[in-house]
C-alpha atoms as a PDB file:
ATOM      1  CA  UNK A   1      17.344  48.511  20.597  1.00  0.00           C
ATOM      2  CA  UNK A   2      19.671  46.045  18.729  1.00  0.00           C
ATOM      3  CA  UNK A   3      18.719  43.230  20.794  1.00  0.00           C
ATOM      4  CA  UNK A   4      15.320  43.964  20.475  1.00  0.00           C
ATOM      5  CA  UNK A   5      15.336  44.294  16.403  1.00  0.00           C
ATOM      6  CA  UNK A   6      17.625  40.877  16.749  1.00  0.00           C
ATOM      7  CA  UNK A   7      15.324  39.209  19.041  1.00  0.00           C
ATOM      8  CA  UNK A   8      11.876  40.164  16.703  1.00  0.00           C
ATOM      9  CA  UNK A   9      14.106  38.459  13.558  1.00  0.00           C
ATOM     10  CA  UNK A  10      15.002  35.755  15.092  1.00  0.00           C
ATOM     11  CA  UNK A  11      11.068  35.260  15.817  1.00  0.00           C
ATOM     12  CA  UNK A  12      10.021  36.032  12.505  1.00  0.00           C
ATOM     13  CA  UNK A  13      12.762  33.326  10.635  1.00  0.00           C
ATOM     14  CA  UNK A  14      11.114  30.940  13.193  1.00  0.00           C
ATOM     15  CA  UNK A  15       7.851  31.542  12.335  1.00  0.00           C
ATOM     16  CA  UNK A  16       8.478  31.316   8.662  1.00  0.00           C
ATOM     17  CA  UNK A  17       9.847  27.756   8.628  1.00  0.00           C
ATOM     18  CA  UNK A  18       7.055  26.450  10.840  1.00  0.00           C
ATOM     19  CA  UNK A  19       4.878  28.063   8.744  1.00  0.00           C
ATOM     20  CA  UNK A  20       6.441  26.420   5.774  1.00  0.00           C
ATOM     21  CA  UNK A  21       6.822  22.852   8.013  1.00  0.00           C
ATOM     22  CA  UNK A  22       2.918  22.971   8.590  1.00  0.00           C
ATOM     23  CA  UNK A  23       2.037  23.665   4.871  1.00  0.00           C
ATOM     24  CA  UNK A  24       4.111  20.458   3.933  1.00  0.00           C
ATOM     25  CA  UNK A  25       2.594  18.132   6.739  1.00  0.00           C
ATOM     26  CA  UNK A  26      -0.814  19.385   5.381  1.00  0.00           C
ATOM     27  CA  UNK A  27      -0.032  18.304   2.137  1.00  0.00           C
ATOM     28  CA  UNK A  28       1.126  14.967   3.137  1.00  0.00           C
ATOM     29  CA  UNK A  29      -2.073  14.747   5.033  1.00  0.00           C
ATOM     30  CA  UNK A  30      -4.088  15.424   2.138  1.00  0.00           C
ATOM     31  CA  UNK A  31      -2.410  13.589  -0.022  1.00  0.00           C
ATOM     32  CA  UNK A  32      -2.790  10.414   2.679  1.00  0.00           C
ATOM     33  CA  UNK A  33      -6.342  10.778   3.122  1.00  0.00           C
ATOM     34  CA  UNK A  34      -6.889  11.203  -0.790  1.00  0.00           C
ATOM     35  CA  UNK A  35      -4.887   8.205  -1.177  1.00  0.00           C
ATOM     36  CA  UNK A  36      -7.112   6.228   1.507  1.00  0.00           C
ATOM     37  CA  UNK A  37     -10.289   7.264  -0.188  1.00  0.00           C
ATOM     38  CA  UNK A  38      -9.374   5.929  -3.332  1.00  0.00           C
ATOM     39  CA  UNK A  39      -8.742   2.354  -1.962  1.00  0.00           C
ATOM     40  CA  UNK A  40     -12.046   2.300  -0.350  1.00  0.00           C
ATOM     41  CA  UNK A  41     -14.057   0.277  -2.104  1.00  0.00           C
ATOM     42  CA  UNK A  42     -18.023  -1.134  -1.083  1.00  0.00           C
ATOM     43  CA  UNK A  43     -19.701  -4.658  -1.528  1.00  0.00           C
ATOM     44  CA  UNK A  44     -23.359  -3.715  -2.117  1.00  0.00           C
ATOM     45  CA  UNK A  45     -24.764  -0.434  -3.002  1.00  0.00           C
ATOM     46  CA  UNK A  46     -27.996  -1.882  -2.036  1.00  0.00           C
ATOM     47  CA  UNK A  47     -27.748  -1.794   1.511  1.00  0.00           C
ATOM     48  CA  UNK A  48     -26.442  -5.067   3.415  1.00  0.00           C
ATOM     49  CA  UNK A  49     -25.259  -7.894   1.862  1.00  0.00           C
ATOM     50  CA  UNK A  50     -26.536 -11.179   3.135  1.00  0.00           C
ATOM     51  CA  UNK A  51     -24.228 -14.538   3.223  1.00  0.00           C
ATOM     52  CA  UNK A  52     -26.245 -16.265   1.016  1.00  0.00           C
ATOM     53  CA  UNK A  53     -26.003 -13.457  -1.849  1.00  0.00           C
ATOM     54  CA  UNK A  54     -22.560 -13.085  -0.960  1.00  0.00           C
ATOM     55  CA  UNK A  55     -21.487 -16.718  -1.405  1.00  0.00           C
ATOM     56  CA  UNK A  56     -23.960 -17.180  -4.234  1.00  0.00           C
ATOM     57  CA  UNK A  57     -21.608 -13.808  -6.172  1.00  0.00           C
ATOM     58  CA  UNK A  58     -18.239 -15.058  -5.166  1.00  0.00           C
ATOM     59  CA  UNK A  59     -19.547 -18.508  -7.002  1.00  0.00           C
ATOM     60  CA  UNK A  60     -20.404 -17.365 -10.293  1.00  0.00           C
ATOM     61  CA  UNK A  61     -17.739 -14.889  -9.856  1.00  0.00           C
ATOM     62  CA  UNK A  62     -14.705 -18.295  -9.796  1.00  0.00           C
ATOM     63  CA  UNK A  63     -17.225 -19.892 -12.850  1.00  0.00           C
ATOM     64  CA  UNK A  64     -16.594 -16.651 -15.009  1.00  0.00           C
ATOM     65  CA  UNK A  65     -12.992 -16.362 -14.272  1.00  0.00           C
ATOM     66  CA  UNK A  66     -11.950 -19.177 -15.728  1.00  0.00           C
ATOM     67  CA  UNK A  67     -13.811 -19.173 -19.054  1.00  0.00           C
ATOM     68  CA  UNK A  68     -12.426 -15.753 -19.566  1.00  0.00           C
ATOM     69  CA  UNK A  69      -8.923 -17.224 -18.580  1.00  0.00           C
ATOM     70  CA  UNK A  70      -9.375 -19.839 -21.228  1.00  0.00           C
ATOM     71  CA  UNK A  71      -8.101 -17.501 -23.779  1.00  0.00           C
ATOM     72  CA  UNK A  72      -5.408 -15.726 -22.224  1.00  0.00           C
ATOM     73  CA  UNK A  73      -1.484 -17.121 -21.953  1.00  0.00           C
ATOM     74  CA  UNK A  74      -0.689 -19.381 -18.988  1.00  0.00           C
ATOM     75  CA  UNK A  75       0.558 -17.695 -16.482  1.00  0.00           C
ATOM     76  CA  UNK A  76       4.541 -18.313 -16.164  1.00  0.00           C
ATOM     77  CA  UNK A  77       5.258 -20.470 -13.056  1.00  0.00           C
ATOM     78  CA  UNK A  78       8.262 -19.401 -10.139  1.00  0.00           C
ATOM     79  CA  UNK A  79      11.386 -20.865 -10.405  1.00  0.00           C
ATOM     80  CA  UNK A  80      11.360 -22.878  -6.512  1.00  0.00           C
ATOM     81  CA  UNK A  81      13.493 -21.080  -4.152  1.00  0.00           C
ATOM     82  CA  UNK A  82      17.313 -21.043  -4.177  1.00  0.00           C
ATOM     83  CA  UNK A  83      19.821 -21.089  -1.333  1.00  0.00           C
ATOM     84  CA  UNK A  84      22.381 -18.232  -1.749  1.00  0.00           C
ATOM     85  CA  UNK A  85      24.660 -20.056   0.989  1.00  0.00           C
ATOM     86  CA  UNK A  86      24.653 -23.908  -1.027  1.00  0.00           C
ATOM     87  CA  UNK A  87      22.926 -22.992  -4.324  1.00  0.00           C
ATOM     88  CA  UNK A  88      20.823 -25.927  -4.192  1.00  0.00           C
ATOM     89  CA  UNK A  89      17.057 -25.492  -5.070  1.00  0.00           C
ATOM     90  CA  UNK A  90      14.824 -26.208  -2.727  1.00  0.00           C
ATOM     91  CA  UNK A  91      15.115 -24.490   0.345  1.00  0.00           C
ATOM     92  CA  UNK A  92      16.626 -20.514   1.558  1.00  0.00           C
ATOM     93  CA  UNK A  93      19.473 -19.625   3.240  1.00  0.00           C
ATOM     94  CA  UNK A  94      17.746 -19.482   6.828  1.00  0.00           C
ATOM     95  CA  UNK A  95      16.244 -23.027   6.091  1.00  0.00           C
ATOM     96  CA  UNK A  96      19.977 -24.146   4.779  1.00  0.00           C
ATOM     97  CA  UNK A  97      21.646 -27.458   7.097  1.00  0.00           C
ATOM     98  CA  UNK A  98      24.509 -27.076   5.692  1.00  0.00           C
ATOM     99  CA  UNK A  99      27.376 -24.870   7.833  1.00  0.00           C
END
């Protein structure tokens, strides 16, 4: 009878931490798909959109941009890379010729 109570615990502890293991993958699931659907994001909610319209939008898309830039700060610009083997500017470590 002790083997039998032992064996039907055993069982039980198992099926409690899958049980717990599949609520968590759910909720990574979930999470990943709400995630995904957020990103999603549609050219045209009127049906197809046709090259012409499509380059014709990206065009007066670039002319807006930069009158509304025309205000803001200039960007700041990247300091050019830096070798961490020769310090010199210029080039990285894997491009370095110096041994």
């Amino acid at each position: 009878m002790r083997k039998i109570v032992k064996g039907c615990e055993l069982a039980m502890q198992s099926n409690v931490i899958l049980v717990v293991e599949v609520l968590k993958l759910r909720q990574t699931l979930e999470h990943r798909e709400r995630k995904k659907r957020q990103h999603q994001q549609f050219i045209a909610s009127r049906g197809a959109l046709q090259v012409e319209e499509g380059q014709r939008l990206a065009a007066e898309a670039e002319r807006v941009l930069p009158e509304e830039g025309q205000d803001a700060t200039p960007r700041r610009q990247r300091a050019p890379p830096t070798c961490s083997k020769c310090h010199i500017q210029g080039h990285t470590r894997t491009q370095c010729t110096q041994r």
